[in-house]
C-alpha atoms as a PDB file:
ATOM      1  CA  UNK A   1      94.337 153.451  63.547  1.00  0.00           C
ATOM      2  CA  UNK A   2      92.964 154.762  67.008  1.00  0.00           C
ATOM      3  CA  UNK A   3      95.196 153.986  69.661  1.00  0.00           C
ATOM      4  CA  UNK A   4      92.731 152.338  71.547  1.00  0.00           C
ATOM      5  CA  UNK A   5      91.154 150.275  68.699  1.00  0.00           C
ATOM      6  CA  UNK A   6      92.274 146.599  68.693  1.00  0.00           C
ATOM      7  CA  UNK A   7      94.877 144.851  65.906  1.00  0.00           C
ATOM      8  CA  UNK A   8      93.698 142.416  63.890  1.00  0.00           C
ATOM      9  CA  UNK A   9      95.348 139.342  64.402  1.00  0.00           C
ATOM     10  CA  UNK A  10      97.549 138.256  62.456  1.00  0.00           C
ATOM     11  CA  UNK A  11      97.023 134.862  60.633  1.00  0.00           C
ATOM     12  CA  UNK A  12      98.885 132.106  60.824  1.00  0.00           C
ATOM     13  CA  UNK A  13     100.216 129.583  58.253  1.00  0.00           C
ATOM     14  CA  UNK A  14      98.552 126.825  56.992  1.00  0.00           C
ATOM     15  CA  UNK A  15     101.802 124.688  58.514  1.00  0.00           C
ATOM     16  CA  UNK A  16     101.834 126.150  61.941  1.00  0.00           C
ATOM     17  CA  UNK A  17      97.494 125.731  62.709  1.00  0.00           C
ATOM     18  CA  UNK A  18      98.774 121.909  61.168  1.00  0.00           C
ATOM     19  CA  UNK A  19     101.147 121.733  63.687  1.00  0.00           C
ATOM     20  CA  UNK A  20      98.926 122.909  66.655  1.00  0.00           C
ATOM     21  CA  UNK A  21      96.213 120.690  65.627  1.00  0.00           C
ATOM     22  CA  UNK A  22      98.530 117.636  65.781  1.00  0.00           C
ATOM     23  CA  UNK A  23     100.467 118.664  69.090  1.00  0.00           C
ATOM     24  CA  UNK A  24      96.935 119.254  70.737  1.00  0.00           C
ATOM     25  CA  UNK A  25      95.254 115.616  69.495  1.00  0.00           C
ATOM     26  CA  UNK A  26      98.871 114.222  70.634  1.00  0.00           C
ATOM     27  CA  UNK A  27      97.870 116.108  74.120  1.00  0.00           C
ATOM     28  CA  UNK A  28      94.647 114.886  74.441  1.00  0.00           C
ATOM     29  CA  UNK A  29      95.502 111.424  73.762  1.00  0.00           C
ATOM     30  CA  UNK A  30      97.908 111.417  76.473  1.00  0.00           C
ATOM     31  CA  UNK A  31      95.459 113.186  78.953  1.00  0.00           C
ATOM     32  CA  UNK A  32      92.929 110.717  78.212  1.00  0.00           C
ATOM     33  CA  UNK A  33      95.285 107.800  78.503  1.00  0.00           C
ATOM     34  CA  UNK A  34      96.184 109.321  82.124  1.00  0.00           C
ATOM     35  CA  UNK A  35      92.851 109.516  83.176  1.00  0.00           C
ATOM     36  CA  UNK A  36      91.861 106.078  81.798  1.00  0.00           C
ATOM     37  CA  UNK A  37      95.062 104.569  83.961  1.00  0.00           C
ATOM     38  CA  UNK A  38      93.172 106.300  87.105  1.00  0.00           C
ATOM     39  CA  UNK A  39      90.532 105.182  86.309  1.00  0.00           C
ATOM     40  CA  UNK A  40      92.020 101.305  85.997  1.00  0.00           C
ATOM     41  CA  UNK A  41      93.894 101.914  88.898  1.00  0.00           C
ATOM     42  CA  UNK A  42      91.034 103.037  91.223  1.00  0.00           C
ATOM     43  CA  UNK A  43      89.641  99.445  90.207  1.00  0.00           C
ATOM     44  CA  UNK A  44      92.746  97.623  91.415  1.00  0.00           C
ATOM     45  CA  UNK A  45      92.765  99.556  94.661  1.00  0.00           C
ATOM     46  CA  UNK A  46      88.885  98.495  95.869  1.00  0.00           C
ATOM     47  CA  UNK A  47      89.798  95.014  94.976  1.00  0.00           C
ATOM     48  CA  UNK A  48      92.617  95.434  97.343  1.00  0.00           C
ATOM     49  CA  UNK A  49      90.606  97.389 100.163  1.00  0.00           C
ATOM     50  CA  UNK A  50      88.233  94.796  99.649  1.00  0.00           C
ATOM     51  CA  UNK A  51      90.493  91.726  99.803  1.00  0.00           C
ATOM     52  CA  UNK A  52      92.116  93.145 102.870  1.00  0.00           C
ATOM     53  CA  UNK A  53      89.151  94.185 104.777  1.00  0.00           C
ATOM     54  CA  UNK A  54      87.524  90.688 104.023  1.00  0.00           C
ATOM     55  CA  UNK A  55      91.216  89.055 105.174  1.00  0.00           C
ATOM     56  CA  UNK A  56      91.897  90.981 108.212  1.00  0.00           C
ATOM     57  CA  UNK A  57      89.500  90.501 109.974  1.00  0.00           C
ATOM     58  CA  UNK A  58      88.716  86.790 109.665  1.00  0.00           C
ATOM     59  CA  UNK A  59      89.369  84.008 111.775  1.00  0.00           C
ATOM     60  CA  UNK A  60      92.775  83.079 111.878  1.00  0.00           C
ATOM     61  CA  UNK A  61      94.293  80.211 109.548  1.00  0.00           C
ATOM     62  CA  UNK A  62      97.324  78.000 109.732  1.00  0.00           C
ATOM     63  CA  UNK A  63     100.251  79.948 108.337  1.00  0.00           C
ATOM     64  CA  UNK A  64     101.227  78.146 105.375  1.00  0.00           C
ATOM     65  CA  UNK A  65     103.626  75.666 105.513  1.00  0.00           C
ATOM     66  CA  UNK A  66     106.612  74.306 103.025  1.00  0.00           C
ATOM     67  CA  UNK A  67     104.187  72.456 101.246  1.00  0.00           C
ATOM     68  CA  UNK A  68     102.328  75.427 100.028  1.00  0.00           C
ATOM     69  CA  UNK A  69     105.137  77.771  99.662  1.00  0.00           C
ATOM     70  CA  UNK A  70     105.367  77.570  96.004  1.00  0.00           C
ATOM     71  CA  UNK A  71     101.167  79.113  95.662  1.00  0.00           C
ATOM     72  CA  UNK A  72     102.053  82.072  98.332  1.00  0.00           C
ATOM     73  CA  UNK A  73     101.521  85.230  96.323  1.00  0.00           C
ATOM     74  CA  UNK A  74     100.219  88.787  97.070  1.00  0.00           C
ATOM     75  CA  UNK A  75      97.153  87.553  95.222  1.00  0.00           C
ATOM     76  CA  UNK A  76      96.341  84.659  97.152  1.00  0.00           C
ATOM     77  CA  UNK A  77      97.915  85.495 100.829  1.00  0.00           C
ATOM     78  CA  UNK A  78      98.800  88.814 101.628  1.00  0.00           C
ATOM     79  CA  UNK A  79      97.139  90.176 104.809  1.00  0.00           C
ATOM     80  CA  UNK A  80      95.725  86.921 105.169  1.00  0.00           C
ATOM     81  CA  UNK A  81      94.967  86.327 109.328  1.00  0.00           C
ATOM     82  CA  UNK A  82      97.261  83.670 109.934  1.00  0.00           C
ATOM     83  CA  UNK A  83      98.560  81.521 113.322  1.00  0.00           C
ATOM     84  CA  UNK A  84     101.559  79.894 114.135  1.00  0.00           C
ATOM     85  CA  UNK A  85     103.056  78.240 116.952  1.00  0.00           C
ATOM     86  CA  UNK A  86     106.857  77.660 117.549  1.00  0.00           C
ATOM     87  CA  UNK A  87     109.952  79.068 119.753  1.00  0.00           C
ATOM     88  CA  UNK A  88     111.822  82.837 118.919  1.00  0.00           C
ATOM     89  CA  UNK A  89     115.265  82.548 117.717  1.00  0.00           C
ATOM     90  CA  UNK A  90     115.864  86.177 119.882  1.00  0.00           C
ATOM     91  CA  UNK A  91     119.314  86.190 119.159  1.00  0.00           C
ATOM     92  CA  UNK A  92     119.280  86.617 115.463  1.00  0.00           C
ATOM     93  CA  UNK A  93     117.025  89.155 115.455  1.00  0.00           C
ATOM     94  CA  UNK A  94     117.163  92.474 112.786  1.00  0.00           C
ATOM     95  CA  UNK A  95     115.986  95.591 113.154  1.00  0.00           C
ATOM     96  CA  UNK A  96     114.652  97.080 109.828  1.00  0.00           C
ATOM     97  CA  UNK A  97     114.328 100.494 109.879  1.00  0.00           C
ATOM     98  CA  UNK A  98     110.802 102.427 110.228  1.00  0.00           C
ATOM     99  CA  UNK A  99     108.484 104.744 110.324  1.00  0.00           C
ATOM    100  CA  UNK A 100     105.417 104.611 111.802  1.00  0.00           C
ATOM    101  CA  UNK A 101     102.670 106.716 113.257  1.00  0.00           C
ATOM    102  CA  UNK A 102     104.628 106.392 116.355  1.00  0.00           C
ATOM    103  CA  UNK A 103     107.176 107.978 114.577  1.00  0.00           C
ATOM    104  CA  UNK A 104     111.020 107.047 113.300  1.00  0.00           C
ATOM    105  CA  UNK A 105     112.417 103.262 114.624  1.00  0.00           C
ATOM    106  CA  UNK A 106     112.758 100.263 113.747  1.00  0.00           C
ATOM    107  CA  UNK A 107     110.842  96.590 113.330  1.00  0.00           C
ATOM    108  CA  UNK A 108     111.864  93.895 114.467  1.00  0.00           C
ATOM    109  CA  UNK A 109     111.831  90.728 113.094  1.00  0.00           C
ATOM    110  CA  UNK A 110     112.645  87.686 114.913  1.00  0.00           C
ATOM    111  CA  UNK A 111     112.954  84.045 113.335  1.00  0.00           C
ATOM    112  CA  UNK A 112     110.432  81.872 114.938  1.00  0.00           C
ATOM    113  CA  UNK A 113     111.486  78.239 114.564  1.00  0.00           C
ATOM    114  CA  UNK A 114     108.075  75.799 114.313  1.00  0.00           C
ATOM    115  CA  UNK A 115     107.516  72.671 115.787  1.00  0.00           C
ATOM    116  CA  UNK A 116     107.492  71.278 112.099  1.00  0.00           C
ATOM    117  CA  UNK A 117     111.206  72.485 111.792  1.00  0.00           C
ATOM    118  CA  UNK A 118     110.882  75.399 109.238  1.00  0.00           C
ATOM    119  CA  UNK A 119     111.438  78.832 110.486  1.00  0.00           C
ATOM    120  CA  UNK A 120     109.167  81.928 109.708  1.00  0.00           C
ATOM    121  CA  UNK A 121     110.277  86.030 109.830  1.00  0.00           C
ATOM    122  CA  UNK A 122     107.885  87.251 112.914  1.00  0.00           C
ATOM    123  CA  UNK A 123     107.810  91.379 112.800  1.00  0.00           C
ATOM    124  CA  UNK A 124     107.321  91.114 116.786  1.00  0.00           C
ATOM    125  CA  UNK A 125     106.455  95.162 115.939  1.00  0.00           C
ATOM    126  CA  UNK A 126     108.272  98.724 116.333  1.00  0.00           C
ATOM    127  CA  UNK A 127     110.535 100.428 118.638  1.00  0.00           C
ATOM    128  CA  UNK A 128     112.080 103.828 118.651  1.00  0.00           C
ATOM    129  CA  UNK A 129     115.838 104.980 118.238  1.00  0.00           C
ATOM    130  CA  UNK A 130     116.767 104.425 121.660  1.00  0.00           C
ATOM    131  CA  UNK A 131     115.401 101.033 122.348  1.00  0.00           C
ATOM    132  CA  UNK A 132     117.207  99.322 119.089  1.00  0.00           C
ATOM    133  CA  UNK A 133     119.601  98.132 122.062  1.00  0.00           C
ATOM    134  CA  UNK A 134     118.299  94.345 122.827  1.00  0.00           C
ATOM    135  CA  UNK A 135     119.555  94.816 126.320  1.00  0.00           C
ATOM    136  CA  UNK A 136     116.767  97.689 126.580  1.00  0.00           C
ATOM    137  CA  UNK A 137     113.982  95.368 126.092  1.00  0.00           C
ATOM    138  CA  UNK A 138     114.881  91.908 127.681  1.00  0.00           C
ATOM    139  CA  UNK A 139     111.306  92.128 129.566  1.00  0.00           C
ATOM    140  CA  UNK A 140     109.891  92.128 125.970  1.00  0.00           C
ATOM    141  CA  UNK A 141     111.380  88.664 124.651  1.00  0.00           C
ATOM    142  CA  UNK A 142     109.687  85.814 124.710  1.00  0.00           C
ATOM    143  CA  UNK A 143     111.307  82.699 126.157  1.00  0.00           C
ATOM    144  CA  UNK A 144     109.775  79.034 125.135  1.00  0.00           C
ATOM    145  CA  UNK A 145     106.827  77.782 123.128  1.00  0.00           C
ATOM    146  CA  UNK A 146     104.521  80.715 122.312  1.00  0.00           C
ATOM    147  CA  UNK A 147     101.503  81.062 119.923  1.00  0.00           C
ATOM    148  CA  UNK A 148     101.484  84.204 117.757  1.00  0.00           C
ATOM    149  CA  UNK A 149      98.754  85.671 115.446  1.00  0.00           C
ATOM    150  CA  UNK A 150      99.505  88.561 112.842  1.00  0.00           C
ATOM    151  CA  UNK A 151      99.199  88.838 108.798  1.00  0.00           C
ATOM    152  CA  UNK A 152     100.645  87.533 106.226  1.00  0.00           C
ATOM    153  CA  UNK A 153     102.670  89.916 104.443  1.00  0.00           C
ATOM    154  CA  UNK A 154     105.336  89.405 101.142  1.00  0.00           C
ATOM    155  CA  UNK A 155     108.775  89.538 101.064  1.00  0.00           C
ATOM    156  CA  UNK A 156     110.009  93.565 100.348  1.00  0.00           C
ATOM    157  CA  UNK A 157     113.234  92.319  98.254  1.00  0.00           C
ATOM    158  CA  UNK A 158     116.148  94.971  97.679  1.00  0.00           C
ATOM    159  CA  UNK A 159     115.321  97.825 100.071  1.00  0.00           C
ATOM    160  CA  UNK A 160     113.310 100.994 100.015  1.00  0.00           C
ATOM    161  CA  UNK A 161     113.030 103.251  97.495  1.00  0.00           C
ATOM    162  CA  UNK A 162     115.530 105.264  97.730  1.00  0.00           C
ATOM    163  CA  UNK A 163     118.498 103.196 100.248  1.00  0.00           C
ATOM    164  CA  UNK A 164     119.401  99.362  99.495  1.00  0.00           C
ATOM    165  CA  UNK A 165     119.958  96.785 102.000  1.00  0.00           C
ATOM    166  CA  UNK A 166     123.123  96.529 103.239  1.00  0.00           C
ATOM    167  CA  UNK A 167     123.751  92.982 104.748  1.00  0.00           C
ATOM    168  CA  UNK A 168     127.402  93.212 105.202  1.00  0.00           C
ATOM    169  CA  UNK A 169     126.759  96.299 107.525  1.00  0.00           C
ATOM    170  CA  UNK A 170     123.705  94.954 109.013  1.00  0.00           C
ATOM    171  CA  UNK A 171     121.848  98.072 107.705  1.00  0.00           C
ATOM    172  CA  UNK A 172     118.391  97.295 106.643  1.00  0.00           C
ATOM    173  CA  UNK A 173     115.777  99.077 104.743  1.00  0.00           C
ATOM    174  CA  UNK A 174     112.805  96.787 104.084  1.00  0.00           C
ATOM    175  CA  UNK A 175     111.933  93.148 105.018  1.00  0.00           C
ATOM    176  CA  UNK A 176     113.887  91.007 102.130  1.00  0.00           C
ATOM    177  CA  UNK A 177     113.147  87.426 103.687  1.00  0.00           C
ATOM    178  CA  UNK A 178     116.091  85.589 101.518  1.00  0.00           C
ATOM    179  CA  UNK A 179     118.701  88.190 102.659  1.00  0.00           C
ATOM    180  CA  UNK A 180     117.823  88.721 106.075  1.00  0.00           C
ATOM    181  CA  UNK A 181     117.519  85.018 106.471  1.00  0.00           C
ATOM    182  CA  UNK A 182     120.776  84.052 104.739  1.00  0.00           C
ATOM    183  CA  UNK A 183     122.195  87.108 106.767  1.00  0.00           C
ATOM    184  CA  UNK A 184     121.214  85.071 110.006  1.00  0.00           C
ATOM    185  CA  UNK A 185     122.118  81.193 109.155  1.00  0.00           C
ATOM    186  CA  UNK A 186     118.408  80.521 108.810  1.00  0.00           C
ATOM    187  CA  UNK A 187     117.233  77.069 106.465  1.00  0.00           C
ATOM    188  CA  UNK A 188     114.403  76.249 105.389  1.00  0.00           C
ATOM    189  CA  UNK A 189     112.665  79.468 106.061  1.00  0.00           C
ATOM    190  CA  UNK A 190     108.949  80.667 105.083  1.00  0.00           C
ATOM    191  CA  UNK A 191     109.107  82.959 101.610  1.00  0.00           C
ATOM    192  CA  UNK A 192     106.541  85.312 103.545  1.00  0.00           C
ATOM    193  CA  UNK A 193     106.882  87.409 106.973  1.00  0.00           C
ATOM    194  CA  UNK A 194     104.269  87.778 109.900  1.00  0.00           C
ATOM    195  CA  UNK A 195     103.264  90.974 111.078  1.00  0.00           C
ATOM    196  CA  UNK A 196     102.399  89.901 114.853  1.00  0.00           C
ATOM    197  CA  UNK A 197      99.046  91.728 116.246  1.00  0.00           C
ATOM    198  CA  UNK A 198      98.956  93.314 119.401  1.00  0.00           C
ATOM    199  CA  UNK A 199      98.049  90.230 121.884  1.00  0.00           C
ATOM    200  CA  UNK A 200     102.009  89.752 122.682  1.00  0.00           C
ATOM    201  CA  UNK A 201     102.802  93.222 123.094  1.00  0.00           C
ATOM    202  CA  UNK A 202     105.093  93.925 126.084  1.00  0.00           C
ATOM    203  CA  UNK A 203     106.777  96.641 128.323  1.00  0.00           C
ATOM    204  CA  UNK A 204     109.488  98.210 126.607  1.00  0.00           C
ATOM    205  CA  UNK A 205     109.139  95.390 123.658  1.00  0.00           C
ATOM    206  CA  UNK A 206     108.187  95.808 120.431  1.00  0.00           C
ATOM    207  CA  UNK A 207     104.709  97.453 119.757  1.00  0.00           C
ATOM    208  CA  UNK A 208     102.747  95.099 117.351  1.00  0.00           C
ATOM    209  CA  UNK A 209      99.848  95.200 115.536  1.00  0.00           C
ATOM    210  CA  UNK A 210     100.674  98.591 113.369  1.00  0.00           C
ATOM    211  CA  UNK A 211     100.240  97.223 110.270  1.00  0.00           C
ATOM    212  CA  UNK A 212      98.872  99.947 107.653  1.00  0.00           C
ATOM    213  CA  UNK A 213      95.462  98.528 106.207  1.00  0.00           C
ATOM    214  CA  UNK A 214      94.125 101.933 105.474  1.00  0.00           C
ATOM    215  CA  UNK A 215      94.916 102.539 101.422  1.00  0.00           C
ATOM    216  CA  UNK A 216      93.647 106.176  99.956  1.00  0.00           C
ATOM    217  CA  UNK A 217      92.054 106.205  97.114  1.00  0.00           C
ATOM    218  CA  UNK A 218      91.911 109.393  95.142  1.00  0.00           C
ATOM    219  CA  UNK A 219      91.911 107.745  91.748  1.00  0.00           C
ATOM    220  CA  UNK A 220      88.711 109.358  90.732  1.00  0.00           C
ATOM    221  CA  UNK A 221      89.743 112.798  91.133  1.00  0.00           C
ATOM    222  CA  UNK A 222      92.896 112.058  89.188  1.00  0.00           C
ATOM    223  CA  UNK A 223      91.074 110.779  86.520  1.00  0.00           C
ATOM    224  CA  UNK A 224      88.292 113.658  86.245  1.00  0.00           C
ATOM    225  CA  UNK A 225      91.262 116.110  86.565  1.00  0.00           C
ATOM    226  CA  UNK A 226      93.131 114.111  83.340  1.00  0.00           C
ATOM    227  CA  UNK A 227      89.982 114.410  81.426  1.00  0.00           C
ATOM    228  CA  UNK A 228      89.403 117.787  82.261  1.00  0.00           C
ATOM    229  CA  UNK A 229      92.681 119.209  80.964  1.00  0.00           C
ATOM    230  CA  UNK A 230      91.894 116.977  78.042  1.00  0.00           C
ATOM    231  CA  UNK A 231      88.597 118.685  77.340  1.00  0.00           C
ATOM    232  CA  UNK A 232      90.311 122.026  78.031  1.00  0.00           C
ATOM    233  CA  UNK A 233      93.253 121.639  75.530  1.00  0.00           C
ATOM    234  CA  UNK A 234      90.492 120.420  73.165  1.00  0.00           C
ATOM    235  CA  UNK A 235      88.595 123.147  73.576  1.00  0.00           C
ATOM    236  CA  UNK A 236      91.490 125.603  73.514  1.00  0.00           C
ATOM    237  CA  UNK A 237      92.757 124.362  70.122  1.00  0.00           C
ATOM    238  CA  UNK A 238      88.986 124.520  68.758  1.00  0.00           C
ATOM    239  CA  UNK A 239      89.216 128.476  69.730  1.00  0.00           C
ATOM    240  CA  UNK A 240      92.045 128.794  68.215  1.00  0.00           C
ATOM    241  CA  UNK A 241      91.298 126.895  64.354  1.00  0.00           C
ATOM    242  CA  UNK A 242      88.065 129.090  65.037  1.00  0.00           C
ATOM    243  CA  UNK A 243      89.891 132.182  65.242  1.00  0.00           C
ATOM    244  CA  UNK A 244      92.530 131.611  62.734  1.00  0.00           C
ATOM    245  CA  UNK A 245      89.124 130.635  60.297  1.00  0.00           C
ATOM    246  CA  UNK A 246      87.724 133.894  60.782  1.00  0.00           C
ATOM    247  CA  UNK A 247      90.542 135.413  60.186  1.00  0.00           C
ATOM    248  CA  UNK A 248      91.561 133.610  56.935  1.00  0.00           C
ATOM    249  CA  UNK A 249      87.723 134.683  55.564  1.00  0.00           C
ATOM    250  CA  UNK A 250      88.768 137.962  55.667  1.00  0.00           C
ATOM    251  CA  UNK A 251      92.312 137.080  54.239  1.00  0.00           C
ATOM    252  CA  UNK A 252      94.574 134.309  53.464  1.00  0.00           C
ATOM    253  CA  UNK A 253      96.809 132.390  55.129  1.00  0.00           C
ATOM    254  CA  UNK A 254     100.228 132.950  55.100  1.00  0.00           C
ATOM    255  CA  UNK A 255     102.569 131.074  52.722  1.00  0.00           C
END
């Protein structure tokens, strides 16, 4: 044979093409399923751009009170505008620790204790490393009766992804309502917290009204890219059968 003239290729056994076939319709499958989930999960997230858009920016409402505690959900409240009136507990404050477009801090939530007698977890907002000092930001508490607007967010239970909450060190990692309100003596506390807008912002206090409302959604490409690679493997195991075919016309397969 010339040196330059091309081998045949070998063919394959009738077990191995089996096996290929069912490893690439196992593949497929599970690309499809992939893109299918992106595709369910792009649903879900316009539902929740639209809920929030519609919530955020409407009038506010009367945060909910102990009587309708047991129907707050994500579903039904989150981001919900919301008002409350009441005094800040500053002295049992916690900082939670943050990071923000302003970049790495802490929010801090203050108890705000209603005339009605229940107390609700107010994130006043964020401040950096070297304002986590209370006696840094006296100018920025607010003394007395005060009014405070925000949204309604839900209870982050546990900690962040990767750190837990540590109450017996103080060291917090995401807004659990039960522990950091056991953690402070509170009773009969909201099951919710209040991200507080920018109307009470302060010198040197906490910076409100950073709540993230902006959710990307790149569901769609993840999807098209899962059924591409689907229609790819498909169409790479159809070369193949069609290769090992012509090859078994002009043989046989292996036994």
């Amino acid at each position: 044979m010339n040196d330059f003239e091309e081998a045949e290729p070998a063919p394959r056994s009738l077990a191995s093409l089996t096996l290929i076939v069912v490893l690439a319709v196992l593949g497929c499958v599970a690309l499809t399923a992939l893109g299918t989930w992106q595709i369910q999960r792009r649903s879900w997230k316009l539902d929740l751009i639209h809920r929030v858009e519609s919530r955020v920016h409407a009038p506010p409402i009367a945060a909910p009170g102990p009587a309708e505690w047991p129907t707050v959900t994500a579903a039904e409240y989150e981001y919900r505008h919301v008002r409350v009136s009441g005094t800040f507990l500053n002295d049992r404050e916690t900082l939670v620790q943050a990071v923000t477009t302003l970049g790495p801090g802490f929010w801090v939530l203050t108890p705000l204790r209603t005339a009605d007698g229940f107390a609700v977890l107010v994130n006043r907002g964020f401040i950096p490393t070297d304002r986590r000092d209370p006696a840094k930001r006296r100018a920025g508490e607010i003394a007395g009766e005060t009014t405070i607007t925000g949204l309604l967010r839900i209870t982050e239970p546990g900690g962040s992804l990767l750190r837990s909450n540590d109450p017996s060190s103080d060291h917090w990692y995401s807004r659990d309502v039960a522990a950091i309100a056991a953690g402070r003596g509170l009773t009969d506390f909201a099951p919710y917290f209040i991200d507080a807008d920018a109307r009470l912002n302060a010198h040197n206090g906490p910076v409100g009204g950073l709540t993230v409302i902006a959710f990307p959604n790149n569901h769609l490409i993840y999807a098209i890219t899962w059924y591409v690679l689907a229609l790819m493997l498909a169409g790479g195991t159809a070369y193949v059968i069609r290769d090992q075919w012509q090859v078994h016309r002009t043989g046989s397969f292996q036994a």
